[in-house]
Protein backbone atom coordinates (compact mmCIF):
# COMPACT_ATOMS: atom_id res chain seq x y z
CA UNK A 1 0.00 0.00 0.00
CA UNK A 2 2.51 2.03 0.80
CA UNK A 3 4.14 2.12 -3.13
CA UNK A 4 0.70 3.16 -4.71
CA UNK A 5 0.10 5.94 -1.92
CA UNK A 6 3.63 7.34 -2.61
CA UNK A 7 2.72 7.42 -6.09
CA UNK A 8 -0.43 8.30 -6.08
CA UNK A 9 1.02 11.30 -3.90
CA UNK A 10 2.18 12.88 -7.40
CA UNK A 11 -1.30 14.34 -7.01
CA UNK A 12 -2.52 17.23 -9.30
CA UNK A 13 -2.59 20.21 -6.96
CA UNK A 14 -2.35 23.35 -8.64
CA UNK A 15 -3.11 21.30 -11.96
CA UNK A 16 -6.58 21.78 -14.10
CA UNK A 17 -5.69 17.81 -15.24
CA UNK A 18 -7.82 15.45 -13.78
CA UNK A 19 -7.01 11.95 -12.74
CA UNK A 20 -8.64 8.38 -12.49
CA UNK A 21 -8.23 6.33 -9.98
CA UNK A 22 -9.04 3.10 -7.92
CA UNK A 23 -7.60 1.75 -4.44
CA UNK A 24 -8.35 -0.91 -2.35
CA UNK A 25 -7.24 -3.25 0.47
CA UNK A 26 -8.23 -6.75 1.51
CA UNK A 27 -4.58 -8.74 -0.47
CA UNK A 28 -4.03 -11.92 1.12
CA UNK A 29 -1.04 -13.25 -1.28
CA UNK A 30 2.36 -12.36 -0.69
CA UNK A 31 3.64 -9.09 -2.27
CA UNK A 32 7.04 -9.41 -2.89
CA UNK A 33 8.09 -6.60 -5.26
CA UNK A 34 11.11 -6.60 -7.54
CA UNK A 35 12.15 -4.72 -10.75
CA UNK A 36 9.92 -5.99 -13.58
CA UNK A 37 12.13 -7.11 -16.76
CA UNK A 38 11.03 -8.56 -20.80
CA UNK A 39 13.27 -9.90 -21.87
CA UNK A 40 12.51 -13.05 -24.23
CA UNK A 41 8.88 -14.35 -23.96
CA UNK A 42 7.84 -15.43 -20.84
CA UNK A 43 5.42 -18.20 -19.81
CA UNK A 44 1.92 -18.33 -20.29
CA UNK A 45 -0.75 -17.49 -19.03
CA UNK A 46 -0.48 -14.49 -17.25
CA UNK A 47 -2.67 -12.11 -15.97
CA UNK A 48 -1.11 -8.23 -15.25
CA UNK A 49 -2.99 -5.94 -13.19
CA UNK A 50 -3.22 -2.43 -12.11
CA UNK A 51 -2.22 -2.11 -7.88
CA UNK A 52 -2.17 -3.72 -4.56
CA UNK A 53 -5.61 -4.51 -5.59
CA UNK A 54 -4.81 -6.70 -8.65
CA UNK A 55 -3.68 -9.01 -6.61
CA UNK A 56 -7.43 -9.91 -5.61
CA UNK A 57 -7.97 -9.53 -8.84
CA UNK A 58 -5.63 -11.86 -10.47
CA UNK A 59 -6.43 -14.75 -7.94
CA UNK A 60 -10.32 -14.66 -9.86
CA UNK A 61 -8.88 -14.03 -13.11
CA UNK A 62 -6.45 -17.29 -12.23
CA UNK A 63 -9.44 -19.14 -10.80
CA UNK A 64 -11.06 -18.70 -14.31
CA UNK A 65 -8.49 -19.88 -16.61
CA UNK A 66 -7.17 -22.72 -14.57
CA UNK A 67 -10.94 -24.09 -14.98
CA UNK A 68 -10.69 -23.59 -18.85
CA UNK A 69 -12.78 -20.04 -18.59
CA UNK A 70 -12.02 -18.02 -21.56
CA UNK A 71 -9.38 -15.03 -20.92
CA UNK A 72 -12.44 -12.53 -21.59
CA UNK A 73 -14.17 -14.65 -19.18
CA UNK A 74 -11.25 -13.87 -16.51
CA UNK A 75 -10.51 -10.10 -17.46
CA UNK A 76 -14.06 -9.69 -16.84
CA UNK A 77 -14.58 -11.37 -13.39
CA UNK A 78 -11.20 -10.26 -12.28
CA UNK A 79 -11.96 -6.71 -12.18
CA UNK A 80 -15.25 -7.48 -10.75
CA UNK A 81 -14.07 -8.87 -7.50
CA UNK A 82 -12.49 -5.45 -7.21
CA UNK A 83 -15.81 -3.43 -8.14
CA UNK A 84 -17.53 -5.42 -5.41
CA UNK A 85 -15.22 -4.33 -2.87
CA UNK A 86 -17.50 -1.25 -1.44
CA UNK A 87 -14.09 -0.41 0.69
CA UNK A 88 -12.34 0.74 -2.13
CA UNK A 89 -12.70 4.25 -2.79
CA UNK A 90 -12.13 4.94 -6.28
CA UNK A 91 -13.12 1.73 -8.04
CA UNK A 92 -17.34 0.74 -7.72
CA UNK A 93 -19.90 1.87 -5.87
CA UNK A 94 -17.27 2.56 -2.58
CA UNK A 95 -15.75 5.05 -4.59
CA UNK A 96 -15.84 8.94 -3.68
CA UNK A 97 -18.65 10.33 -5.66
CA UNK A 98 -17.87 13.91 -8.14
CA UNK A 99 -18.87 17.58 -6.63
CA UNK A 100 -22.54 16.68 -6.73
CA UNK A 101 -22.48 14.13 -4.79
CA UNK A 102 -22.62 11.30 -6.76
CA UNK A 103 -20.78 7.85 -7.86
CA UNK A 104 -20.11 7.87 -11.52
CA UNK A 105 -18.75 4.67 -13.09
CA UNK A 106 -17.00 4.08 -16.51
CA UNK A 107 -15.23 0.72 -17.65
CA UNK A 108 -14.36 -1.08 -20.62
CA UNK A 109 -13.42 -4.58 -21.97
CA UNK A 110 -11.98 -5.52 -25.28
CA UNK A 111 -11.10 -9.33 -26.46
CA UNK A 112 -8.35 -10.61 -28.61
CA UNK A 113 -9.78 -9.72 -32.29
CA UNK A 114 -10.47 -6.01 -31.23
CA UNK A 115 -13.95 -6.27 -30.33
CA UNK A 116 -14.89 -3.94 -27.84
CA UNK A 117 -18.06 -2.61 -25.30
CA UNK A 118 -17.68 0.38 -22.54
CA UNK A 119 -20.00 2.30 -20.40
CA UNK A 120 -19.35 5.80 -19.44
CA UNK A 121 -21.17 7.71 -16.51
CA UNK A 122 -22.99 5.46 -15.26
CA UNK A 123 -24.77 5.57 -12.19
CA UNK A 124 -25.83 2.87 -9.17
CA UNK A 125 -24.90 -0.60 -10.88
CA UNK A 126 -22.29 -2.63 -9.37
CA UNK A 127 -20.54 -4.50 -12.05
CA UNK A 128 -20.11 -2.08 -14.68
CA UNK A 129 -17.80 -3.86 -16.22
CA UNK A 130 -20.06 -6.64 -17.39
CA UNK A 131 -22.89 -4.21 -19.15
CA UNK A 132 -19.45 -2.64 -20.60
CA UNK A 133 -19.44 -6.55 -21.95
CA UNK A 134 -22.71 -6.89 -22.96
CA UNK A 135 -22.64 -3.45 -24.99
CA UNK A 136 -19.69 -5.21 -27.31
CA UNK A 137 -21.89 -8.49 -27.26
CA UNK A 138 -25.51 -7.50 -27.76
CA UNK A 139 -24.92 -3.88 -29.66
CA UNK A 140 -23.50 -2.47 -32.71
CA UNK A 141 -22.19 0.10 -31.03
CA UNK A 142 -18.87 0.68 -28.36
CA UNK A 143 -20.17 2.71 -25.93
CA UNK A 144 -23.04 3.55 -23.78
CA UNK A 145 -23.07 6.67 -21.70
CA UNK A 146 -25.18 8.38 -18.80
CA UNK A 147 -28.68 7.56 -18.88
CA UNK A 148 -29.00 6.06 -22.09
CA UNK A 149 -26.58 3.63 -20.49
CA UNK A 150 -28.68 2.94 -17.46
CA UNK A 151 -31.43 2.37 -18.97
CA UNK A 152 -30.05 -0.04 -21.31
CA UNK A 153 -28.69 -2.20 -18.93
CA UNK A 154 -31.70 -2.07 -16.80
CA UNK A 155 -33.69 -3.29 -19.82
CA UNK A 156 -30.93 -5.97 -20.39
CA UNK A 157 -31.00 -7.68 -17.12
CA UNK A 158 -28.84 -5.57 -14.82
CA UNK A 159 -30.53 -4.29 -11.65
CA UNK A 160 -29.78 -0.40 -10.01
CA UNK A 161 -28.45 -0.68 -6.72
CA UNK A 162 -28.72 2.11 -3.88
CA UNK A 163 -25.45 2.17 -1.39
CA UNK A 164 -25.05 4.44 0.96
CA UNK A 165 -21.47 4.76 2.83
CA UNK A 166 -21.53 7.21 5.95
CA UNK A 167 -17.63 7.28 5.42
CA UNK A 168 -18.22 8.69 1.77
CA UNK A 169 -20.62 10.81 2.63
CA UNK A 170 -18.98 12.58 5.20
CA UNK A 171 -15.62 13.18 2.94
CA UNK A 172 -17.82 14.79 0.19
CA UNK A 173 -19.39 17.22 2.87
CA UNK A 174 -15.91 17.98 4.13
CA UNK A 175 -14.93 18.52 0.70
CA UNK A 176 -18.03 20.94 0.28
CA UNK A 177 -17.08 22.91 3.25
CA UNK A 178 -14.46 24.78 0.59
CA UNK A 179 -15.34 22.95 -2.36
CA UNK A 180 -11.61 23.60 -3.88
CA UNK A 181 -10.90 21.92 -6.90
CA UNK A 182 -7.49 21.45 -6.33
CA UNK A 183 -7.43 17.30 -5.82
CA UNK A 184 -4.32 15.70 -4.52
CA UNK A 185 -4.16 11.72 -4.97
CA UNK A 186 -2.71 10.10 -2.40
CA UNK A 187 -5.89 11.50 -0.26
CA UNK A 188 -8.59 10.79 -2.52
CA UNK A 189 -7.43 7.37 -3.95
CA UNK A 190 -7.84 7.81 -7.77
CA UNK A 191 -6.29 4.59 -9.04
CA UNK A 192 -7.48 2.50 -11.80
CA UNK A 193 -8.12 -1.25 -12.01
CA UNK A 194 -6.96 -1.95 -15.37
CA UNK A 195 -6.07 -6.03 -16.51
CA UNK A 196 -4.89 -7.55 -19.49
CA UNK A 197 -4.13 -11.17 -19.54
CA UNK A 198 -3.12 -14.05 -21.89
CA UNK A 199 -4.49 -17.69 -21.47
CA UNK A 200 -2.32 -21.01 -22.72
CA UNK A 201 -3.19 -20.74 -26.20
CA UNK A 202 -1.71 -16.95 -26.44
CA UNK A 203 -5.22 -15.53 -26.51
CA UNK A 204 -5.47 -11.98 -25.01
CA UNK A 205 -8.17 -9.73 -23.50
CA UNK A 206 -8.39 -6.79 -21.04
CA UNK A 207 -10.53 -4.66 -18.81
CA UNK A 208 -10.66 -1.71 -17.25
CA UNK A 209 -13.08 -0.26 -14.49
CA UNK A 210 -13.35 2.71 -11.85
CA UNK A 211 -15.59 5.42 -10.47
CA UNK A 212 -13.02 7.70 -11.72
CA UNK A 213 -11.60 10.85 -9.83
CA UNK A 214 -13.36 11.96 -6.42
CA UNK A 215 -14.94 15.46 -6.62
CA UNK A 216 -14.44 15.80 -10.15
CA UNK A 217 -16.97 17.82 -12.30
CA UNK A 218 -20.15 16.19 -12.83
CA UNK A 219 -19.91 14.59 -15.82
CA UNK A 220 -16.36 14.38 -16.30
CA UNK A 221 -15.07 10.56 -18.04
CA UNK A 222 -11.84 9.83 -17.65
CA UNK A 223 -9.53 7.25 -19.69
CA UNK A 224 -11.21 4.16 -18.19
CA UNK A 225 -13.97 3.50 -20.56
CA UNK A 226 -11.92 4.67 -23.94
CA UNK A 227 -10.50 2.13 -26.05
CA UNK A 228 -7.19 3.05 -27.22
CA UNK A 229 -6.68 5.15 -23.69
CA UNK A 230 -7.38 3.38 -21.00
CA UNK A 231 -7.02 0.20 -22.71
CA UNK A 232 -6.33 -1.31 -25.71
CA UNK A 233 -5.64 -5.10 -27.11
CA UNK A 234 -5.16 -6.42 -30.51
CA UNK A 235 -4.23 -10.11 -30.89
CA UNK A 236 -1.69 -9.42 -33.85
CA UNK A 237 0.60 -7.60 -31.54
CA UNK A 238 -0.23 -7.35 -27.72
CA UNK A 239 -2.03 -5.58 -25.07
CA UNK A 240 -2.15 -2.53 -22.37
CA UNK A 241 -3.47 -0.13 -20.05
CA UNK A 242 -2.93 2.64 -18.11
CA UNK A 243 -3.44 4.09 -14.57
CA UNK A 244 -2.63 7.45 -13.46
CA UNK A 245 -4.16 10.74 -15.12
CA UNK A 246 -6.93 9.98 -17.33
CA UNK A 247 -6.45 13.11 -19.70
CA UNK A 248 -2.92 12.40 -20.14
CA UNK A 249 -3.44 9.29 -21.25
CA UNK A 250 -6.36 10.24 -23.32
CA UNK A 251 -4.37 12.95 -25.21
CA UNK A 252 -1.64 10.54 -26.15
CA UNK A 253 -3.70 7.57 -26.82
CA UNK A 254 -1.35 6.06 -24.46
CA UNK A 255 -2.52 2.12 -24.44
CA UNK A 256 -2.99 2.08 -28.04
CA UNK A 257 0.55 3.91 -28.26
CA UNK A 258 2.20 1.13 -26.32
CA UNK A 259 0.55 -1.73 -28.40
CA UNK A 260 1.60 -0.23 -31.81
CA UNK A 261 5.15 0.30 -30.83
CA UNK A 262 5.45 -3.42 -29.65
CA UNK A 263 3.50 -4.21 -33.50
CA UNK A 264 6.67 -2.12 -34.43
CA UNK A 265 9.41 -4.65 -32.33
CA UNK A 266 9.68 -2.68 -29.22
CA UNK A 267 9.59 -5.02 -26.17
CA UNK A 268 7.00 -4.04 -23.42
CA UNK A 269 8.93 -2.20 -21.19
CA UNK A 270 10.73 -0.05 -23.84
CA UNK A 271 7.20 0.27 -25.18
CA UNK A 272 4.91 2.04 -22.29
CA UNK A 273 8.66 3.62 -21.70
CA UNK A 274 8.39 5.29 -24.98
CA UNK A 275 4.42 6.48 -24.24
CA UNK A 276 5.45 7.49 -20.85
CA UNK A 277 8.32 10.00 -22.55
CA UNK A 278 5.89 10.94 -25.28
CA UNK A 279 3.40 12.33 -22.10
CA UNK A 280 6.55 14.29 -20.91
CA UNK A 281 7.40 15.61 -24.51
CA UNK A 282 3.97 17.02 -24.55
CA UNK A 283 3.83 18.10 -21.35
CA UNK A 284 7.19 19.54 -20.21
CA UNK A 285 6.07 21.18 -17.16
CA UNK A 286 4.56 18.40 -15.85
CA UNK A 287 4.47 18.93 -12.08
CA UNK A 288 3.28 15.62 -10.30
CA UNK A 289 1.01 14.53 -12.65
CA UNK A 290 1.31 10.92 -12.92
CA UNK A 291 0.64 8.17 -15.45
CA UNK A 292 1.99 4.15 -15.45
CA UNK A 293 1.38 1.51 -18.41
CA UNK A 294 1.61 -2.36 -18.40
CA UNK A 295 1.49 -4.28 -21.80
CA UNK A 296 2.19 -7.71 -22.92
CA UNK A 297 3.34 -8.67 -26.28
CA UNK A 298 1.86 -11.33 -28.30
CA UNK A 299 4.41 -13.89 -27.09
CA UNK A 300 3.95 -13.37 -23.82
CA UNK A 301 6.55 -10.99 -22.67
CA UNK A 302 5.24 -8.37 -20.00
CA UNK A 303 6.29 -5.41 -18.71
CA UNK A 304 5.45 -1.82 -17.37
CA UNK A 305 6.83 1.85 -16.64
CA UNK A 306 5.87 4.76 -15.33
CA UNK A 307 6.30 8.74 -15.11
CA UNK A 308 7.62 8.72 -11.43
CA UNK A 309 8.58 6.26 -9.15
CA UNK A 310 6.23 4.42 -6.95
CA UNK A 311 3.93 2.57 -9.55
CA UNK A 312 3.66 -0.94 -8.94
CA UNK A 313 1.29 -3.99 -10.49
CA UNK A 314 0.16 -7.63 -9.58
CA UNK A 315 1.48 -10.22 -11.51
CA UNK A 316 0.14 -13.98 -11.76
CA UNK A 317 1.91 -16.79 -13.29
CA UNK A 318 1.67 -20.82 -13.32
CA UNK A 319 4.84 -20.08 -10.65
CA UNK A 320 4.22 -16.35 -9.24
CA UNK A 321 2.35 -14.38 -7.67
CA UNK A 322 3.06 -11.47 -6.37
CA UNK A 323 4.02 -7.45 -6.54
CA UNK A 324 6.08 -5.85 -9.08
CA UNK A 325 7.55 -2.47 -8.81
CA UNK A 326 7.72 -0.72 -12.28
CA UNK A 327 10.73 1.25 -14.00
CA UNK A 328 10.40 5.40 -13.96
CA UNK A 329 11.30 8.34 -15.31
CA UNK A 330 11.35 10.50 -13.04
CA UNK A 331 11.77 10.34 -8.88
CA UNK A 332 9.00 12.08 -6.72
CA UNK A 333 10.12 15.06 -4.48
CA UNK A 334 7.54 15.68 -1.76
CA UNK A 335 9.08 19.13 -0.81
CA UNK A 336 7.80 22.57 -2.36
């Protein structure tokens, strides 16, 4: 916990960027973090997540391929585990709702051939991740957004659900004492839950879920539900997503970035390396504004960086399991 907070204290004070987010607690496995490294193809499957969190994550995502589940199967009930989690305050219905008040959700899920279904500002439903599924199954269309959304889902199956957090609650009337929109991340825990994985065959899928940045402006979507942003996958080469400041990434198209330069011959960590330094290019004065990547190629090599130190994600293996602090540009300095 203590990696993600120190990165997630790159905040955005003093910033008009925005950020996405998800946290959470609960791990049992044993984090042991090291130095991630891709070189040469590693085993398969695998399953890469987003956080402290993934860990939780993974262990579903595992469950699902070890019984033969398809990877979009796992990617999907991976992330879910983490959405049900009403402790975790930036990811489901536990997360800190915008300025108004309330819990806005946006997620996305795309499978090894490209197909792809997301929601965007949605509003009491626990599992967005799985209408983002149904949108790419039972639609023409890519994404569903606001009420249109709701309504859709409701008439496909999923049921609203009402939760009410006291803890929540009484942040956002803190927050509305000043009502500054000056957000700082390590306090309000915007951290995304993004997966990608591959199964034994070399098939790949990923997902990506949260309820996005606390006290943003009503309305406000993120990276999280946009395919080539917060996520992106494509068989022929490999897969990735992000985690840090959604408009960063969205600017850059930073997953879709990653997965062309590894169509290109760039291993993964050189890869979301080379998206990371394309966020700087663009943004030289970048002041604490964070953003990480993970990706894995087509033959399963893996691997992740980040804009400052302190990113880390969960990595699951037929022999590992565990924590892995990613490579940086650039090292944090708390002082003024």
């Amino acid at each position: 916990m203590q990696d993600r907070r120190h990165f997630l204290k790159l905040g955005l004070a003093g910033s008009a960027a925005l950020a996405v987010g998800c946290t959470s607690d609960g791990a049992t496995a044993e984090a042991v973090a090291e130095t991630a490294t891709t070189s040469g193809p590693k085993a398969r499957p695998l399953v890469l997540s987003t956080w402290d969190h993934g860990l939780a994550a993974n262990a579903k995502a595992w469950e699902v391929l070890q019984a033969g589940g398809d990877v979009l199967d796992a990617v999907e009930q991976g992330v879910a585990v983490v959405e049900s989690d009403l402790t975790n305050r930036s990811v489901g219905l536990g997360g800190l709702p915008d300025r108004d008040g309330k819990v806005t959700l946006d997620a996305c899920i795309q499978d090894h051939n490209g197909r792809a279904g997301a929601v965007a500002f949605v509003q009491r439903f626990e599992h967005p991740i799985s209408i983002a599924r149904a949108v790419m199954e039972k639609t023409p269309h890519v994404i569903l957004a606001g009420s249109g959304a709701e309504r859709w889902a409701e008439e496909n199956g999923f049921s609203p659900r009402d939760v009410e957090i006291p803890e929540v609650r009484a942040k956002w009337q803190e927050w509305l004492e000043k009502s500054e929109y000056k957000p700082i991340a390590n306090i309000e825990n915007h951290d995304t839950i993004g997966m990608i994985a591959m199964d034994a065959n070399g098939r790949l899928a990923g997902s990506c879920t949260t309820s996005g940045m606390a006290f943003k402006i009503h309305g406000r979507v993120g990276d999280s539900p946009i395919i080539g942003a917060g996520l992106f996958v494509d068989g022929e080469a490999g897969a990735a997503c992000a985690t840090g400041v959604g408009e960063l990434v969205i600017r850059t198209a930073g997953s879709h970035t990653v997965v062309e330069l590894m169509r290109q011959g760039m291993d993964p960590e050189m890869a979301c390396r080379e998206a990371v330094r394309r966020i700087l290019r663009q943004n030289p004065e970048n002041k604490g504004m964070q953003v990480g990547f993970l990706a894995i190629r087509k033959d399963g090599a893996y691997g992740g960086w980040s804009v400052y130190n302190g990113f880390n994600y969960a990595l699951r293996t037929s022999d590992q399991e565990k924590l892995v602090d990613v490579g940086h540009d650039r090292t944090w300095d708390p002082k003024p």
